[in-house]
C-alpha atoms as a PDB file:
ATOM      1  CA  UNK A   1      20.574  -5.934  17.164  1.00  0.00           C
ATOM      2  CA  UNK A   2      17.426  -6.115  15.329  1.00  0.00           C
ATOM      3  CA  UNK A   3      16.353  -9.943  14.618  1.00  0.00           C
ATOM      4  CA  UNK A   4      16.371 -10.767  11.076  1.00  0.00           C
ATOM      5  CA  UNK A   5      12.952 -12.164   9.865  1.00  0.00           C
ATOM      6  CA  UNK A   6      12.801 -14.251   6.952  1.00  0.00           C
ATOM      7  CA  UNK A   7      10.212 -13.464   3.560  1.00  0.00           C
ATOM      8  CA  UNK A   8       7.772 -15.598   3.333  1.00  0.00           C
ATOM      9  CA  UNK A   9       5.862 -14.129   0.198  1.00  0.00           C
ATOM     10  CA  UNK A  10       4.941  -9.903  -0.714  1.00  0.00           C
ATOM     11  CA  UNK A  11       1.203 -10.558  -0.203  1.00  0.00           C
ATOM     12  CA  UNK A  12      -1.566  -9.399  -1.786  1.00  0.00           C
ATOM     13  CA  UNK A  13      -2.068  -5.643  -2.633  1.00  0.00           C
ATOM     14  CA  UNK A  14      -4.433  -4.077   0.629  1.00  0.00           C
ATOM     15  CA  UNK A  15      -5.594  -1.230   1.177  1.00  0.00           C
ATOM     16  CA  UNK A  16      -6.752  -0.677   4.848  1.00  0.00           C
ATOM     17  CA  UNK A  17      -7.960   2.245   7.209  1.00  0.00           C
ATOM     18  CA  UNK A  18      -5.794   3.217  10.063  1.00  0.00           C
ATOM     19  CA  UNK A  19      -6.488   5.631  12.846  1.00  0.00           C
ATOM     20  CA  UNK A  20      -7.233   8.656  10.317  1.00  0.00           C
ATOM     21  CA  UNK A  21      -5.641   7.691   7.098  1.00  0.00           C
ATOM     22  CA  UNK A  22      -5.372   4.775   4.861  1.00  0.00           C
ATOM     23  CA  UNK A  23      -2.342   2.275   4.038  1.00  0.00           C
ATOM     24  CA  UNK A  24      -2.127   0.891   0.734  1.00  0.00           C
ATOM     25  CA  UNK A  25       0.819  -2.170   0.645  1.00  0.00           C
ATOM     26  CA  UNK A  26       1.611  -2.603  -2.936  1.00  0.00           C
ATOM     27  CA  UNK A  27       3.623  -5.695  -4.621  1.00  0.00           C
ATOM     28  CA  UNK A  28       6.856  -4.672  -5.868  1.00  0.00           C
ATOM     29  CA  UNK A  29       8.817  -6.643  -8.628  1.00  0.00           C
ATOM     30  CA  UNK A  30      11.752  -7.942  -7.365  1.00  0.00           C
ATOM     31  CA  UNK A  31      10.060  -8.826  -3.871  1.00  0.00           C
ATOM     32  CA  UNK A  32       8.763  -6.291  -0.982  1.00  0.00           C
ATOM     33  CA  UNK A  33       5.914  -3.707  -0.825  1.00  0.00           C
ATOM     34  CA  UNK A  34       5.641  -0.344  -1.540  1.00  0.00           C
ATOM     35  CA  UNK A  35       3.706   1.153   1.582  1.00  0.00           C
ATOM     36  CA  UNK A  36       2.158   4.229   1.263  1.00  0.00           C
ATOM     37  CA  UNK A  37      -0.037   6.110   3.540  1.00  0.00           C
ATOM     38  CA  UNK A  38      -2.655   8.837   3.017  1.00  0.00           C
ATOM     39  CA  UNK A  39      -5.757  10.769   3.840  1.00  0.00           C
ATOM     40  CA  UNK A  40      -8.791   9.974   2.452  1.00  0.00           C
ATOM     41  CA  UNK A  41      -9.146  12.975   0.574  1.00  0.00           C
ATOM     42  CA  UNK A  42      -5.894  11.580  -1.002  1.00  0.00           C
ATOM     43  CA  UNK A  43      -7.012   8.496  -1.583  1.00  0.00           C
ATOM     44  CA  UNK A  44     -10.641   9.782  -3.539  1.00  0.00           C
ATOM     45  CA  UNK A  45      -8.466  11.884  -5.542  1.00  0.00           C
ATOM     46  CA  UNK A  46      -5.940   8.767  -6.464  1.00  0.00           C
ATOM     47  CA  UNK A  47      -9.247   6.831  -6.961  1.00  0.00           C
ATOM     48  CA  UNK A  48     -10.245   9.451  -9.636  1.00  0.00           C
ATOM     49  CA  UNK A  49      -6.830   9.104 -11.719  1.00  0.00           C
ATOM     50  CA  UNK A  50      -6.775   5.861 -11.667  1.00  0.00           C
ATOM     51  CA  UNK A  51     -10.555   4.931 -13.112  1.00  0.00           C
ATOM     52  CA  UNK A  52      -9.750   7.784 -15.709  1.00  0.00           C
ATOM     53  CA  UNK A  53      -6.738   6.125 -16.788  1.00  0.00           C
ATOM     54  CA  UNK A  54      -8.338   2.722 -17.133  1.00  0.00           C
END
């Protein structure tokens, strides 16, 4: 049986490189993180999106 670990807090939102892609954890509401995982190619494209939306 798996062993049940307790939350201690989400954390911060990361972004890190990994082998040959990159993991972003992001902060959900309601507790957790969203942890997605992409190339970098991804990730420059998401990067573009995002600044044109802000």
């Amino acid at each position: 049986m798996a062993a049940m670990k307790p939350r201690t807090g989400d954390g911060p939102l990361e972004a890190t490189a990994e082998g040959r892609g990159i993991v972003v954890r992001i902060p959900t509401e309601g507790g957790g993180r969203l942890v997605i995982e992409m190339s970098p190619q991804e990730a420059g494209k998401l990067a573009e999106v995002l600044t044109a939306a802000i």
